[in-house]
PDB file of N, CA and C in Angstrom:
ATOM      1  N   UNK A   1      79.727  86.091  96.464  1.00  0.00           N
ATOM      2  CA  UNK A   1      79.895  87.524  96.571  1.00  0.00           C
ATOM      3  C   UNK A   1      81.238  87.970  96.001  1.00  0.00           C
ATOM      4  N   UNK A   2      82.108  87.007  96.114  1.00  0.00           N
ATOM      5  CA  UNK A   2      83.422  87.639  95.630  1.00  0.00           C
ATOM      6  C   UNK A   2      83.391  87.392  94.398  1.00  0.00           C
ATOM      7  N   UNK A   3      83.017  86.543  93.600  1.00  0.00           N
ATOM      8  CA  UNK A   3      82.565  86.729  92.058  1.00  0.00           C
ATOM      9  C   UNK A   3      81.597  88.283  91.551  1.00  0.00           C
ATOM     10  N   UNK A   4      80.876  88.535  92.299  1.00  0.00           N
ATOM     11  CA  UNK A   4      80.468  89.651  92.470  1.00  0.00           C
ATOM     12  C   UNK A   4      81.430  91.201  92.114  1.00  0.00           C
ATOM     13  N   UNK A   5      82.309  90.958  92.941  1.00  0.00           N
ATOM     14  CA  UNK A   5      83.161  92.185  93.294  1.00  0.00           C
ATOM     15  C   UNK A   5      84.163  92.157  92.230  1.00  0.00           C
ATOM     16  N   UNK A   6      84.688  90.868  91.698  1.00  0.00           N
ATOM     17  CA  UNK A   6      85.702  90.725  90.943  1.00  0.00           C
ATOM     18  C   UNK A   6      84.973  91.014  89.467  1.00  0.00           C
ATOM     19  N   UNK A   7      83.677  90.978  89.443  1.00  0.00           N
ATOM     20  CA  UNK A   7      83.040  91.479  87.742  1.00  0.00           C
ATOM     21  C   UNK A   7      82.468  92.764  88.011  1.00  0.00           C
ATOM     22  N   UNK A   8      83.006  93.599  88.774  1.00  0.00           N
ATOM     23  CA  UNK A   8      82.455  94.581  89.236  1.00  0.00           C
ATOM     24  C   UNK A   8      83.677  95.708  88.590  1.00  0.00           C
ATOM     25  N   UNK A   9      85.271  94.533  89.170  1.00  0.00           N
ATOM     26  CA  UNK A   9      86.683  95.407  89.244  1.00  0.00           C
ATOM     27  C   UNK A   9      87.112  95.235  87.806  1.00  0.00           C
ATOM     28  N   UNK A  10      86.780  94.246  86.966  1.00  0.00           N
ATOM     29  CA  UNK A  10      86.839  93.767  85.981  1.00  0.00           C
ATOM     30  C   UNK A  10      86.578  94.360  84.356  1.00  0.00           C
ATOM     31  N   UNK A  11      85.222  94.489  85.116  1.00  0.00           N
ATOM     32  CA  UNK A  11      83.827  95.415  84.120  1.00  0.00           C
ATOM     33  C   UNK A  11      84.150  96.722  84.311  1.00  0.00           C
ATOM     34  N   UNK A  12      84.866  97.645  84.975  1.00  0.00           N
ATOM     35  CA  UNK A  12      84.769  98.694  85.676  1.00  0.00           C
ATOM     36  C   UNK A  12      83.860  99.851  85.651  1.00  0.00           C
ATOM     37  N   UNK A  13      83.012  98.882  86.825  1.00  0.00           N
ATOM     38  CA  UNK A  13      81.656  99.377  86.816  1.00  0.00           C
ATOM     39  C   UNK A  13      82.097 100.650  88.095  1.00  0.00           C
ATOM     40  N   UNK A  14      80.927 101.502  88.083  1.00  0.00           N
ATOM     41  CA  UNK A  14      81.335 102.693  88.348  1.00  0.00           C
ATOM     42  C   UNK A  14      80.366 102.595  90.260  1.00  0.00           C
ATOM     43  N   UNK A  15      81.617 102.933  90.764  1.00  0.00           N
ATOM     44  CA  UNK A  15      81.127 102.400  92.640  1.00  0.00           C
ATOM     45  C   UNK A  15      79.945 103.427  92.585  1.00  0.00           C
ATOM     46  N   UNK A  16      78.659 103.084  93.063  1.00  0.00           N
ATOM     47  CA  UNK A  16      78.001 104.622  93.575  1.00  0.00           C
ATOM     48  C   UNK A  16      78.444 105.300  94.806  1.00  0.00           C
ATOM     49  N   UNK A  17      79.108 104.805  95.654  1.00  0.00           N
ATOM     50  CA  UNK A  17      79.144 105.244  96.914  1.00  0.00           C
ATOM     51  C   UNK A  17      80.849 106.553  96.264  1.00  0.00           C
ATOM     52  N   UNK A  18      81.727 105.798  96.108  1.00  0.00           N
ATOM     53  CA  UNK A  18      82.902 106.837  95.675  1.00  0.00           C
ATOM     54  C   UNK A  18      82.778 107.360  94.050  1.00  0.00           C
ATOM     55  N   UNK A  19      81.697 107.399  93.171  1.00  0.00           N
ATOM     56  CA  UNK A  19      81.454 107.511  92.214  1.00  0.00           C
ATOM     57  C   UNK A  19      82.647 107.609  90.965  1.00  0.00           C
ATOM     58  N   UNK A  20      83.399 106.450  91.638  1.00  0.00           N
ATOM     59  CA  UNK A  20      84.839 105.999  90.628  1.00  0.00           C
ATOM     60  C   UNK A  20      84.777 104.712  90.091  1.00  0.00           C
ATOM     61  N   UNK A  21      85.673 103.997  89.456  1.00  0.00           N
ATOM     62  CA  UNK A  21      85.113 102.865  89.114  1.00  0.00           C
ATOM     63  C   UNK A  21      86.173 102.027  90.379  1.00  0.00           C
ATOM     64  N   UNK A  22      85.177 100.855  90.975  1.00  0.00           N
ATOM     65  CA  UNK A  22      85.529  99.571  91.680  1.00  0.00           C
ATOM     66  C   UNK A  22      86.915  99.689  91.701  1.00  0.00           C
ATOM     67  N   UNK A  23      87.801  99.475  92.978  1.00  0.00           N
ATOM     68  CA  UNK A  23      89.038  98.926  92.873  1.00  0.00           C
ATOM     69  C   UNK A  23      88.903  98.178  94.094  1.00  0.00           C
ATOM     70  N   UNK A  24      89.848  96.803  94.608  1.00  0.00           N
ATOM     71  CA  UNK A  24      90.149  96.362  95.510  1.00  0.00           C
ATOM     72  C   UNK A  24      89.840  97.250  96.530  1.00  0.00           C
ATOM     73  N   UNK A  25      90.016  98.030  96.872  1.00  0.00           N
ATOM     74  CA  UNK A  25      90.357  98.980  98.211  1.00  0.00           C
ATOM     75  C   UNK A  25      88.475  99.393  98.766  1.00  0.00           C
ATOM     76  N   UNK A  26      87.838  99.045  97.427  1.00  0.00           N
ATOM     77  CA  UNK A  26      86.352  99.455  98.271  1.00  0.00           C
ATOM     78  C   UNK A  26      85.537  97.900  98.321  1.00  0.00           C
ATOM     79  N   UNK A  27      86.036  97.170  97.936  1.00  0.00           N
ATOM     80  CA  UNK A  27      85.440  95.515  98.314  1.00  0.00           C
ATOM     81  C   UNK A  27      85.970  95.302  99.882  1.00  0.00           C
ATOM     82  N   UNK A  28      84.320  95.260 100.671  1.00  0.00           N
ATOM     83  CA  UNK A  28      84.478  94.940 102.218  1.00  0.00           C
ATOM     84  C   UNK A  28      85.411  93.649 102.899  1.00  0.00           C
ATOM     85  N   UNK A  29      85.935  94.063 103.471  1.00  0.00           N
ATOM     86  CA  UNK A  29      87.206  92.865 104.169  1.00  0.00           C
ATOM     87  C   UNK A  29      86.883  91.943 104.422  1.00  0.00           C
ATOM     88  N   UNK A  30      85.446  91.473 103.876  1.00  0.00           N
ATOM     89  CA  UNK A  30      85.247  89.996 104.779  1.00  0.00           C
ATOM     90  C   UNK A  30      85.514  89.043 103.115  1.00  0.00           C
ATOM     91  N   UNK A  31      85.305  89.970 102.177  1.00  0.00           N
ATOM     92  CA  UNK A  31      85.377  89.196 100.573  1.00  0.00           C
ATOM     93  C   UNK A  31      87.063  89.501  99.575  1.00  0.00           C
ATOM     94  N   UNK A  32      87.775  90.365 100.748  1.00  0.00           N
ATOM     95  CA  UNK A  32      88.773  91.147  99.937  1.00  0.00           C
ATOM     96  C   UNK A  32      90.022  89.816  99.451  1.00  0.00           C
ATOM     97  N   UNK A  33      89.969  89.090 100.347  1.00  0.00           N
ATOM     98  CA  UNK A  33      91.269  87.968 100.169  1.00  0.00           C
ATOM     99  C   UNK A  33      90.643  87.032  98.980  1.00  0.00           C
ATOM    100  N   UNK A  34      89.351  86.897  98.498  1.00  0.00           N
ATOM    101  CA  UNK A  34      89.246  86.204  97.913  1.00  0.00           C
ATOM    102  C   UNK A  34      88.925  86.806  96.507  1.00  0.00           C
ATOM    103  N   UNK A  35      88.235  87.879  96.487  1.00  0.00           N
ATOM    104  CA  UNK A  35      88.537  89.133  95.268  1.00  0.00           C
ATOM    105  C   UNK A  35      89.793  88.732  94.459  1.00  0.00           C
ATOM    106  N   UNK A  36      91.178  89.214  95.414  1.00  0.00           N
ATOM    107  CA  UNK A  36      92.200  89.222  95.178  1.00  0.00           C
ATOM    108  C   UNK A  36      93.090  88.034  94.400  1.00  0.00           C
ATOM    109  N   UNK A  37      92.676  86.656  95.160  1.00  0.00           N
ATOM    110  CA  UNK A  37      92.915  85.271  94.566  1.00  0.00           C
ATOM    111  C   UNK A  37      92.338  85.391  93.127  1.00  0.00           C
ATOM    112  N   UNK A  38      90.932  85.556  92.962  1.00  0.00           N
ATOM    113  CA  UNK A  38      90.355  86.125  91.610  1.00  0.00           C
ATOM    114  C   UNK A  38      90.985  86.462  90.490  1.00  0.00           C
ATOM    115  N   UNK A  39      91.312  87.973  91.302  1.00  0.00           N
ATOM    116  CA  UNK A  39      91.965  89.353  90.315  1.00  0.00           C
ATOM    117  C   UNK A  39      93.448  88.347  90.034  1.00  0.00           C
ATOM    118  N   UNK A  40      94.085  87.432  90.873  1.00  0.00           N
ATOM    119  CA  UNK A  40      95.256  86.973  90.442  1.00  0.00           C
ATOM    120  C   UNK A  40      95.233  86.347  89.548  1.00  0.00           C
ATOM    121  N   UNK A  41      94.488  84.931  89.738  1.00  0.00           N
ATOM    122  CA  UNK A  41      94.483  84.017  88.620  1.00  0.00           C
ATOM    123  C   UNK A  41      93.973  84.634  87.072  1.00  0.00           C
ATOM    124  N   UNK A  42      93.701  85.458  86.898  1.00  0.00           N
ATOM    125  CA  UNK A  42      93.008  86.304  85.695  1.00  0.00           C
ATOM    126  C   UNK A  42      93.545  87.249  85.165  1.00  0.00           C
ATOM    127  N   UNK A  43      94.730  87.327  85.850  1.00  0.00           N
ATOM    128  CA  UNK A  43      95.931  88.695  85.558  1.00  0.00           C
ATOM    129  C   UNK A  43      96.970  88.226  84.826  1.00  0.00           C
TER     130      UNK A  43
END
């Protein structure tokens, strides 16, 4: 799932729920620490 979220923040695919594109802040807290490890190594 956190591969998920991180080609989501990546791609900047567009959230439907806040109809903005993906940032950290809308990936649910149970996947956010590992998103983040992600978004690091790739930055």
């Amino acid at each position: 799932m956190a591969k998920i979220y991180f080609n989501k923040i990546i791609n900047k695919q567009l959230n439907a729920t806040t109809q903005e594109v993906w940032k950290i802040e809308d990936v649910p807290m149970l996947w956010r620490r590992q998103v983040e490890e992600l978004l690091n190594e790739n930055s």
